[in-house]
PDB file of N, CA and C in Angstrom:
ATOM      1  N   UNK A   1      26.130  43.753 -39.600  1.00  0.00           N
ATOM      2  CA  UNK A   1      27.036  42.684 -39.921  1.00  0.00           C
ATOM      3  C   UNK A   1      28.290  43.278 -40.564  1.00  0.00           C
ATOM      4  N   UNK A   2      29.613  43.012 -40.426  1.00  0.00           N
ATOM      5  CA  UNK A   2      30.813  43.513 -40.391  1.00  0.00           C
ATOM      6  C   UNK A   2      30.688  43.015 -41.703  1.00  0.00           C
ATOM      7  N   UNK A   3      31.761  43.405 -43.035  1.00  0.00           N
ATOM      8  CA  UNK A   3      32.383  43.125 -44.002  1.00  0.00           C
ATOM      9  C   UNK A   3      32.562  41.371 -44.259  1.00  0.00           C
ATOM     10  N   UNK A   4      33.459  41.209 -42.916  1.00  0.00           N
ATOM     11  CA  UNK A   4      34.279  39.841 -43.101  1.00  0.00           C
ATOM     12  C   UNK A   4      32.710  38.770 -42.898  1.00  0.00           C
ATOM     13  N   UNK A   5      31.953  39.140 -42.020  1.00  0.00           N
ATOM     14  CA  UNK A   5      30.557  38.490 -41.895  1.00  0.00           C
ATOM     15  C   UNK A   5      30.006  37.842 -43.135  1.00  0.00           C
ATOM     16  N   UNK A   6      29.797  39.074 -43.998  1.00  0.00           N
ATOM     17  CA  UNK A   6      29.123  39.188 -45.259  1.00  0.00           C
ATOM     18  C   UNK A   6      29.692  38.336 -46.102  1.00  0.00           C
ATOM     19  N   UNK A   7      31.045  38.362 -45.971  1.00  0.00           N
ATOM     20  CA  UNK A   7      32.044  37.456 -47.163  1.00  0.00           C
ATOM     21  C   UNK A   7      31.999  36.460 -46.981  1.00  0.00           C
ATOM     22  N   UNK A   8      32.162  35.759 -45.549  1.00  0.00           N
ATOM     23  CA  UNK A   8      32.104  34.588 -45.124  1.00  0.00           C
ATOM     24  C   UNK A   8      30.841  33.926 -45.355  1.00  0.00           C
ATOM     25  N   UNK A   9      29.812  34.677 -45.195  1.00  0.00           N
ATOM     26  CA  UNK A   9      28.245  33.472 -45.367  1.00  0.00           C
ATOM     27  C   UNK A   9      28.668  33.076 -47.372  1.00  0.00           C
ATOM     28  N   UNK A  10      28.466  35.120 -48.182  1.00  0.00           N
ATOM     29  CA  UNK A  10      28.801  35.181 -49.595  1.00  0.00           C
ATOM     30  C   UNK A  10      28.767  33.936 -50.429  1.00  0.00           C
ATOM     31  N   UNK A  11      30.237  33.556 -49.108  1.00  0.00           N
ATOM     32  CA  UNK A  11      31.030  32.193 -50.288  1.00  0.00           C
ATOM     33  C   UNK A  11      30.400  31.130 -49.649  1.00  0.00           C
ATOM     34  N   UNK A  12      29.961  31.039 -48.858  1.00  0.00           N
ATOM     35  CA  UNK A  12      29.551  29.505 -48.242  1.00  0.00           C
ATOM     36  C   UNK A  12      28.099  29.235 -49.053  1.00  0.00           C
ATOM     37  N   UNK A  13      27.518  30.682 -49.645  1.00  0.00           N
ATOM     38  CA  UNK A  13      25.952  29.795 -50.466  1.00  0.00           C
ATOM     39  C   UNK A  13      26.697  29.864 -51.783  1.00  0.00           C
ATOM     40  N   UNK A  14      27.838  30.641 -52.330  1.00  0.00           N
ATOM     41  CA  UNK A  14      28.529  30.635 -53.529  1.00  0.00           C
ATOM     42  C   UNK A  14      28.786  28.893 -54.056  1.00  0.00           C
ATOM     43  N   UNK A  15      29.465  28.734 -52.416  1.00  0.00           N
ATOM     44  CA  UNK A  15      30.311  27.456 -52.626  1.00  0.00           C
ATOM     45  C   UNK A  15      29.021  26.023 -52.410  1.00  0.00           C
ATOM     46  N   UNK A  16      28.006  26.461 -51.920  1.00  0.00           N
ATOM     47  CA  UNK A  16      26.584  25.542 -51.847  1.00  0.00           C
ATOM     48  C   UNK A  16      25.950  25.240 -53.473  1.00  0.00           C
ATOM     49  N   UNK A  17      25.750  26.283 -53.467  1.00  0.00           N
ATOM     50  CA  UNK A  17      25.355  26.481 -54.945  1.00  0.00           C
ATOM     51  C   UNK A  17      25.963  25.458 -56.246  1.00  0.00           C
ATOM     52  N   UNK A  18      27.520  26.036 -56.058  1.00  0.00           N
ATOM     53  CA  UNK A  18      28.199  24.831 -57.141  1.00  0.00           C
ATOM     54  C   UNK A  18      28.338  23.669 -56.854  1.00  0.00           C
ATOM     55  N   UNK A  19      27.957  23.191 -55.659  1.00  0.00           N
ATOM     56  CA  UNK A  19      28.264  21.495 -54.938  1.00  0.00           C
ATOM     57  C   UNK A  19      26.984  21.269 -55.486  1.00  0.00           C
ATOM     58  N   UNK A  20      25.560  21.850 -55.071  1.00  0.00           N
ATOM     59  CA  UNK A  20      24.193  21.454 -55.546  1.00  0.00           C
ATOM     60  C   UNK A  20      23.913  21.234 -57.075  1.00  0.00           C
ATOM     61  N   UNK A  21      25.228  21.728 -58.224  1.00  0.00           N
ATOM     62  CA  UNK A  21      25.011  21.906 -58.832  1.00  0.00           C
ATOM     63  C   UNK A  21      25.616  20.652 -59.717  1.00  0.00           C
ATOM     64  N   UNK A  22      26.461  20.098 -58.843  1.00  0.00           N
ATOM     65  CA  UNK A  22      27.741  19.271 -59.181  1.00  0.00           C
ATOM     66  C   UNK A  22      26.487  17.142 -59.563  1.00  0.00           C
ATOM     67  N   UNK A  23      27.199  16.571 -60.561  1.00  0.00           N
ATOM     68  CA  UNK A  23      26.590  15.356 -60.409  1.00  0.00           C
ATOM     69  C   UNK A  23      26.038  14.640 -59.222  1.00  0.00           C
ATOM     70  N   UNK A  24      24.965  13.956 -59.075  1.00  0.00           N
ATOM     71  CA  UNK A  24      25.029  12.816 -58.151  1.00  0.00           C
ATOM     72  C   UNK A  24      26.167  12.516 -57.140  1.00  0.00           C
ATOM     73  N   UNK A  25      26.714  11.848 -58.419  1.00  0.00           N
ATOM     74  CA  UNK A  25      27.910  10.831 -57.481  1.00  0.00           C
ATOM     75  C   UNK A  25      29.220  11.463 -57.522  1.00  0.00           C
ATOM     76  N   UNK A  26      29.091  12.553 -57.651  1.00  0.00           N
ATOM     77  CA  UNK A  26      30.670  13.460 -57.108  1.00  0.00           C
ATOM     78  C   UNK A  26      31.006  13.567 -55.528  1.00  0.00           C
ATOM     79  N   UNK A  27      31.939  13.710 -55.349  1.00  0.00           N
ATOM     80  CA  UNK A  27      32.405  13.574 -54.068  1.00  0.00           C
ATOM     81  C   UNK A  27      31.850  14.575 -53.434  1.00  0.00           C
ATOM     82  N   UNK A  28      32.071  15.811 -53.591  1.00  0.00           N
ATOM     83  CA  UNK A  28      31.484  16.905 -52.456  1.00  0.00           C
ATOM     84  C   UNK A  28      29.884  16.362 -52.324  1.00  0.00           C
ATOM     85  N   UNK A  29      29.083  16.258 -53.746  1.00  0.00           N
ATOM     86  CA  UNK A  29      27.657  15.940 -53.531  1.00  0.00           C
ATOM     87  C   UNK A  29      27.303  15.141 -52.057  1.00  0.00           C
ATOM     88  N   UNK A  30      28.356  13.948 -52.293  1.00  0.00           N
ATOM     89  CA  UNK A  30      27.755  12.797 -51.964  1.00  0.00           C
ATOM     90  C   UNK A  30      28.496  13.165 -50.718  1.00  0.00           C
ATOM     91  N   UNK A  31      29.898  13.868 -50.455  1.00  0.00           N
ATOM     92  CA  UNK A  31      29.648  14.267 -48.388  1.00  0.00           C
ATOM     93  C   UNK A  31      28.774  15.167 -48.249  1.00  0.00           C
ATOM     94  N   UNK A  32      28.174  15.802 -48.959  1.00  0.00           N
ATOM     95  CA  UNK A  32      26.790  16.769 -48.263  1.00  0.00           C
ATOM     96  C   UNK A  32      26.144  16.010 -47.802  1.00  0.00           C
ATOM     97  N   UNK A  33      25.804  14.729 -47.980  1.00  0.00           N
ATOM     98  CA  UNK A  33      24.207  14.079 -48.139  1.00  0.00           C
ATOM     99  C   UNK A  33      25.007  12.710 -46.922  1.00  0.00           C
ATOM    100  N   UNK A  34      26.076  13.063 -46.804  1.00  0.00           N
ATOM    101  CA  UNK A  34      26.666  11.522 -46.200  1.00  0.00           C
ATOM    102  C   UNK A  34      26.479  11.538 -44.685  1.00  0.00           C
ATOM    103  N   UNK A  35      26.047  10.658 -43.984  1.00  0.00           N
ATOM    104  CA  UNK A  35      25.962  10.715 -42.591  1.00  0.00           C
ATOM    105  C   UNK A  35      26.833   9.683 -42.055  1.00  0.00           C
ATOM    106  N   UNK A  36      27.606   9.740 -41.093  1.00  0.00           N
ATOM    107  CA  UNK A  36      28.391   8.722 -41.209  1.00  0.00           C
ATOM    108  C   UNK A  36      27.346   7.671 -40.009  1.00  0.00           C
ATOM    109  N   UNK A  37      27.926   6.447 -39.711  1.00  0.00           N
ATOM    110  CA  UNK A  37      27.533   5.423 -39.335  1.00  0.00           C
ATOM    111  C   UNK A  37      27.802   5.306 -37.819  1.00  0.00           C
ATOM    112  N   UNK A  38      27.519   4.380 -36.984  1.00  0.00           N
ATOM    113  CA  UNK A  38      27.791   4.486 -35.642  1.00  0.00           C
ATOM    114  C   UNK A  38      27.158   5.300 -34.675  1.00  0.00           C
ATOM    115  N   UNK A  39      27.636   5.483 -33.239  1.00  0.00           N
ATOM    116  CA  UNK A  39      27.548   5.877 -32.380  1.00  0.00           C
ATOM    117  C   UNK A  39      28.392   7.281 -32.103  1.00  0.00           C
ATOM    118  N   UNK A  40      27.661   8.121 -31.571  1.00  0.00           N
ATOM    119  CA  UNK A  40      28.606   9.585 -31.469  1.00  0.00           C
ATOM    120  C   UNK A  40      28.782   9.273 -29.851  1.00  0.00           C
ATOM    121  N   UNK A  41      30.016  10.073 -28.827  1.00  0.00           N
ATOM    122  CA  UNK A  41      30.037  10.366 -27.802  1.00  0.00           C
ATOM    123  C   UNK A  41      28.936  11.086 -27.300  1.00  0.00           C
ATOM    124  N   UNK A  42      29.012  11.034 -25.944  1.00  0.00           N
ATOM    125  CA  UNK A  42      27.814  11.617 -25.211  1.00  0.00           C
ATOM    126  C   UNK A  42      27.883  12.998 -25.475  1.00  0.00           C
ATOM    127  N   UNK A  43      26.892  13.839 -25.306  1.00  0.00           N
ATOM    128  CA  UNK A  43      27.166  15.298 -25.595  1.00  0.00           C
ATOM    129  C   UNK A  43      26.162  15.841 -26.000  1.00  0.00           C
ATOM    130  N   UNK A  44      26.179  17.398 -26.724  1.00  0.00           N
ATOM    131  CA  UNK A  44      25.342  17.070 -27.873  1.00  0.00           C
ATOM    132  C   UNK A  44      25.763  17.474 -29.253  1.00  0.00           C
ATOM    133  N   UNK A  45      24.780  16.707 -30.248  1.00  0.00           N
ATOM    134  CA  UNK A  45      24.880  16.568 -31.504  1.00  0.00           C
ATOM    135  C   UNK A  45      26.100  17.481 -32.160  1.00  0.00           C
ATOM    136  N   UNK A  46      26.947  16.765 -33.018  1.00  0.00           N
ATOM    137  CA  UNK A  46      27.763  18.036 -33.852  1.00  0.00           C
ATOM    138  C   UNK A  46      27.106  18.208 -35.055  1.00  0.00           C
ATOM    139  N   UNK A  47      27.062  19.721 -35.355  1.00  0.00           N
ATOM    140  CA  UNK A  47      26.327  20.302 -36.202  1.00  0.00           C
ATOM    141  C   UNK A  47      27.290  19.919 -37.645  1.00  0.00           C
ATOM    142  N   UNK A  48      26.201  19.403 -38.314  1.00  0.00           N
ATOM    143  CA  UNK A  48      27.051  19.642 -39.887  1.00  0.00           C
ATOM    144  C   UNK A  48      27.016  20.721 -40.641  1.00  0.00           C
ATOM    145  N   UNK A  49      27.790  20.694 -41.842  1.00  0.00           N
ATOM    146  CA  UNK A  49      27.517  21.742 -42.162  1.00  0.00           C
ATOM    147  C   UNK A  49      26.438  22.107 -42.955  1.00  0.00           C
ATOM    148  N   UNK A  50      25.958  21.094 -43.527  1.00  0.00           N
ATOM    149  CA  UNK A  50      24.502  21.003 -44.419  1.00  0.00           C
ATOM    150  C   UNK A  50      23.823  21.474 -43.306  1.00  0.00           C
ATOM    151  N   UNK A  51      23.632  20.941 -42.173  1.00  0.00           N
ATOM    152  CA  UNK A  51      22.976  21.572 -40.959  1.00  0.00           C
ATOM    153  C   UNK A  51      22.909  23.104 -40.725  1.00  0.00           C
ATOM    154  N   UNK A  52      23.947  23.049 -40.617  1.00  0.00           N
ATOM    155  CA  UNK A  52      24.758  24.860 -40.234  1.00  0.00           C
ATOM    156  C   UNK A  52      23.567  25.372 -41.277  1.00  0.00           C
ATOM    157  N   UNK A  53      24.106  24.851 -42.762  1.00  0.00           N
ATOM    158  CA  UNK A  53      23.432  26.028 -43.776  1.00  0.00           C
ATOM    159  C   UNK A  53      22.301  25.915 -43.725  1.00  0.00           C
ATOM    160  N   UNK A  54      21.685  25.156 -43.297  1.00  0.00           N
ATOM    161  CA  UNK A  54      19.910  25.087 -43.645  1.00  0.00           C
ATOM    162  C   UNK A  54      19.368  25.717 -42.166  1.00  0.00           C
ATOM    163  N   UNK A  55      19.919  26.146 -40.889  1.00  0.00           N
ATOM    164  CA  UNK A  55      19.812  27.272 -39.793  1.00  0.00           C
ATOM    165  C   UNK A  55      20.166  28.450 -40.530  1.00  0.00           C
ATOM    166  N   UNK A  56      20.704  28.627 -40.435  1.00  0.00           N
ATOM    167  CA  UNK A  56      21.764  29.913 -40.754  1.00  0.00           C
ATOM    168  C   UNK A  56      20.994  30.543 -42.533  1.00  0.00           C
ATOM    169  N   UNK A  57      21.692  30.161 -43.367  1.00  0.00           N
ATOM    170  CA  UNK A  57      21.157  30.891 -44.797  1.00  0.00           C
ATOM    171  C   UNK A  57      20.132  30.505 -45.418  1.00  0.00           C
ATOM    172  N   UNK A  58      19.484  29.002 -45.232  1.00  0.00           N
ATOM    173  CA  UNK A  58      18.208  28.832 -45.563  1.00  0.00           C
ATOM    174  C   UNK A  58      17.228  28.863 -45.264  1.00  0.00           C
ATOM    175  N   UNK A  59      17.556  29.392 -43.575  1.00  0.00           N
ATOM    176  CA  UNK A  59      16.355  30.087 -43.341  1.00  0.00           C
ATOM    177  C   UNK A  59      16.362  31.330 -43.547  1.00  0.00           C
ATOM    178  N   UNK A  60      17.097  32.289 -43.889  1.00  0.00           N
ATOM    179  CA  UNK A  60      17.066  33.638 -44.290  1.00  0.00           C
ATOM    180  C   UNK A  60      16.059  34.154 -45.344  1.00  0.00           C
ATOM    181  N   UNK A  61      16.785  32.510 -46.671  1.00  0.00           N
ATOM    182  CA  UNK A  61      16.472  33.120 -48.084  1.00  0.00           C
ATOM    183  C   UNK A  61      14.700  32.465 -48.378  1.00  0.00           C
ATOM    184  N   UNK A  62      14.208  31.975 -46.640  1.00  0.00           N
ATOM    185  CA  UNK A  62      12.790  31.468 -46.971  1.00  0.00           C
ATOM    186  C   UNK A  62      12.939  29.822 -47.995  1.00  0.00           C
ATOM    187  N   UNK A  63      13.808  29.459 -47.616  1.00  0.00           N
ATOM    188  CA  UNK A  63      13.887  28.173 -48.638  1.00  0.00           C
ATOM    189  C   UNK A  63      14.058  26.758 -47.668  1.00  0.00           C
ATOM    190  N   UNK A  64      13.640  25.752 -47.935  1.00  0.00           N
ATOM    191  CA  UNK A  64      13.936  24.261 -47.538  1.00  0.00           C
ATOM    192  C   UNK A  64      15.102  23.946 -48.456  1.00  0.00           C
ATOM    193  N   UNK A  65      15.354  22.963 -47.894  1.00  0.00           N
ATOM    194  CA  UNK A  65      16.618  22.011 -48.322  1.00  0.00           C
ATOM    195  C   UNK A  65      16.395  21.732 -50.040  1.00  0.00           C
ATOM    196  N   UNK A  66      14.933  21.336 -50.462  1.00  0.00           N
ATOM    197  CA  UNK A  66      14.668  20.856 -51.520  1.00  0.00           C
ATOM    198  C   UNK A  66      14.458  21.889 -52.473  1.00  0.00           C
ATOM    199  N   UNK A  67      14.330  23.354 -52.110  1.00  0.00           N
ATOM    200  CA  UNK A  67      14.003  24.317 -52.767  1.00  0.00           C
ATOM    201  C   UNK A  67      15.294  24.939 -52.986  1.00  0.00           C
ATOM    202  N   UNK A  68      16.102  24.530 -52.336  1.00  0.00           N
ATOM    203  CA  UNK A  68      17.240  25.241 -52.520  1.00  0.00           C
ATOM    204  C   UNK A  68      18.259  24.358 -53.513  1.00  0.00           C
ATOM    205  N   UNK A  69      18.340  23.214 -54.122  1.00  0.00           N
ATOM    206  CA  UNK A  69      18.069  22.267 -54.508  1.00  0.00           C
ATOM    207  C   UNK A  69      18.044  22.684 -56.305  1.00  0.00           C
ATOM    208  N   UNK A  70      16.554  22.938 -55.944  1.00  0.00           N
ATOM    209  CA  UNK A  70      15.671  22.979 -57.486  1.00  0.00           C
ATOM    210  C   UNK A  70      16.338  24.875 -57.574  1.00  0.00           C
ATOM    211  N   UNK A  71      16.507  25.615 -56.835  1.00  0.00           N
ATOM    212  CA  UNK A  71      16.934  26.835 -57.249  1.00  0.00           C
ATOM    213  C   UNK A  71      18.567  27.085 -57.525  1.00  0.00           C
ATOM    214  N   UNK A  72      18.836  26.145 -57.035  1.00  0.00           N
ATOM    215  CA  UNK A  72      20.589  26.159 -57.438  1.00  0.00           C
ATOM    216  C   UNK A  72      21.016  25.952 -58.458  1.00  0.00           C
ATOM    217  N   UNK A  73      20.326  24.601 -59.695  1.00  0.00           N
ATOM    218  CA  UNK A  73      20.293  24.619 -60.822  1.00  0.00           C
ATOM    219  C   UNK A  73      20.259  25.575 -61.437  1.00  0.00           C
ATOM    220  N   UNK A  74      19.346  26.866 -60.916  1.00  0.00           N
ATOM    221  CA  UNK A  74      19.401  28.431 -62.261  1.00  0.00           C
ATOM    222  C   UNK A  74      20.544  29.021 -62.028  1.00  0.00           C
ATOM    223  N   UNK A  75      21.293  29.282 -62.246  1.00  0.00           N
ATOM    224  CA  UNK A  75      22.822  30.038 -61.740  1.00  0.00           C
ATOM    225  C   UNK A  75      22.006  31.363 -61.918  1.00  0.00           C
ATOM    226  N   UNK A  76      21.344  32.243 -62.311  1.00  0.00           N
ATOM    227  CA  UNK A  76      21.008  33.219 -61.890  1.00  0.00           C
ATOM    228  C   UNK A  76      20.012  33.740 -60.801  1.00  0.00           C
ATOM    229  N   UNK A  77      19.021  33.126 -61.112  1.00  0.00           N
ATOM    230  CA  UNK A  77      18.477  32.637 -59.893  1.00  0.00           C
ATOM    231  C   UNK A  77      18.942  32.596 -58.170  1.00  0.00           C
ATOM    232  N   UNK A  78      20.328  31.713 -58.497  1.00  0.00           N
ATOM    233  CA  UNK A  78      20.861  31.453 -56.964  1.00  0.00           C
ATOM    234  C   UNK A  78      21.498  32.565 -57.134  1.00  0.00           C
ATOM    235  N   UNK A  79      22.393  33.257 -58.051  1.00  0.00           N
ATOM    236  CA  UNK A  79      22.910  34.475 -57.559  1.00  0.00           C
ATOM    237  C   UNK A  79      22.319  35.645 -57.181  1.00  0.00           C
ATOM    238  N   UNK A  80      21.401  35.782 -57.479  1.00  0.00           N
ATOM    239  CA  UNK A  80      20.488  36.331 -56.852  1.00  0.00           C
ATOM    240  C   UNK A  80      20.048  36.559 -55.301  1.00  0.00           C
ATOM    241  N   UNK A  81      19.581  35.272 -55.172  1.00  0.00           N
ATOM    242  CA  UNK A  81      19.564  35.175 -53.962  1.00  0.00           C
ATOM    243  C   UNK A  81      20.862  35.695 -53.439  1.00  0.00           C
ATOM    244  N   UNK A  82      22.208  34.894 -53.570  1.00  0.00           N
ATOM    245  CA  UNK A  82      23.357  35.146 -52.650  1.00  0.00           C
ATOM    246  C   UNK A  82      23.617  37.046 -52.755  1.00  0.00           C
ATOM    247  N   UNK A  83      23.177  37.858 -54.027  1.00  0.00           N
ATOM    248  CA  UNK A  83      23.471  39.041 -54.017  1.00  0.00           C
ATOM    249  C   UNK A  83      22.457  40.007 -52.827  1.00  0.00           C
ATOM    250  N   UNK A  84      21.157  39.209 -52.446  1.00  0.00           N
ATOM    251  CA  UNK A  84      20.264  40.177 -51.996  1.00  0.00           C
ATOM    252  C   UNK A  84      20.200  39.662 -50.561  1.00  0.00           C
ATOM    253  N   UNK A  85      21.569  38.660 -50.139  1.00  0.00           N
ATOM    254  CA  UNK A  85      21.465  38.550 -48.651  1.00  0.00           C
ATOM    255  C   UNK A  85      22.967  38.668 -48.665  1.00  0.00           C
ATOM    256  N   UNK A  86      23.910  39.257 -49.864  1.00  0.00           N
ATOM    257  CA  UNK A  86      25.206  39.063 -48.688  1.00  0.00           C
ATOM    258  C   UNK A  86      25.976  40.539 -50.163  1.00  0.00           C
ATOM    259  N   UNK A  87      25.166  41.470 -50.288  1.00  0.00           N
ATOM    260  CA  UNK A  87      26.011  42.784 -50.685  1.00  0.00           C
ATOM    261  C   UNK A  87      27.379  42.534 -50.823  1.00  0.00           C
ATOM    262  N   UNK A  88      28.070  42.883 -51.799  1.00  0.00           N
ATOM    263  CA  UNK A  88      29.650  42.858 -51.371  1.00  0.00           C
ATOM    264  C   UNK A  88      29.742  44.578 -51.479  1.00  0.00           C
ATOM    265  N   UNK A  89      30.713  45.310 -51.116  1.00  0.00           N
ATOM    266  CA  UNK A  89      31.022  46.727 -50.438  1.00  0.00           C
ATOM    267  C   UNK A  89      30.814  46.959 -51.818  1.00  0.00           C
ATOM    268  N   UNK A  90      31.369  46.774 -52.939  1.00  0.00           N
ATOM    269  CA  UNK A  90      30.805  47.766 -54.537  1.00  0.00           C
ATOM    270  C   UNK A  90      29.077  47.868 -54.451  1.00  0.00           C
ATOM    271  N   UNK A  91      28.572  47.055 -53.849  1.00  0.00           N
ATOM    272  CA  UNK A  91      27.025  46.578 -54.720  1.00  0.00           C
ATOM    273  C   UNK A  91      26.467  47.666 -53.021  1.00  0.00           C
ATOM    274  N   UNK A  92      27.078  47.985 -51.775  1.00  0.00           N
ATOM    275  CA  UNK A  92      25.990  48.466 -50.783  1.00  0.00           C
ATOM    276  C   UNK A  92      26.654  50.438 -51.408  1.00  0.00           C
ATOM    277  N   UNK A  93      27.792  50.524 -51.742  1.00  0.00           N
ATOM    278  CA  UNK A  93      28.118  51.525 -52.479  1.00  0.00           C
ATOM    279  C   UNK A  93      26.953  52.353 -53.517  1.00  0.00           C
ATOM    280  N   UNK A  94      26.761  51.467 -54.624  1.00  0.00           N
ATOM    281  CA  UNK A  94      25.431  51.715 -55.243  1.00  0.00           C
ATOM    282  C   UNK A  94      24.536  52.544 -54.439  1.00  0.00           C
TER     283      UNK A  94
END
């Protein structure tokens, strides 16, 4: 996985993390969790991004939606995780 790879997932569980971490009824919370209403065009499904992340990095770090959840609350904890699936170039240096 290239540099820019690494950075890009990095911030997306960085930026998961502080939304999971954020009240109830805050806005980012509440578009994570929001589905909108209606009928979609024919096709198939567009992926959200809560979607995206729960393919993509939550299945990496072995976690469900709800575990990831209850582990986002520890800020060390989740950094953790984000350090031992996305190295930044000082930390693969080591």
């Amino acid at each position: 996985m290239s540099n820019v790879d690494l950075e890009i997932k990095r911030r997306r569980l960085r930026c998961l993390g502080h939304v999971l971490r954020m009240p109830q009824d805050s806005i980012p919370k509440v578009a994570l969790r929001w589905t909108p209403p209606g009928k979609r065009k024919r096709g198939p499904p567009k992926m959200t991004w809560r979607q995206s992340l729960m393919a993509e990095q939550l299945k990496e770090m072995g976690l469900s939606w709800g575990e990831a959840q209850a582990s986002a609350k520890d800020r060390t904890l989740w950094r953790s995780f984000v350090v031992a699936l996305c190295p930044t170039v000082d930390e693969e240096d080591k």
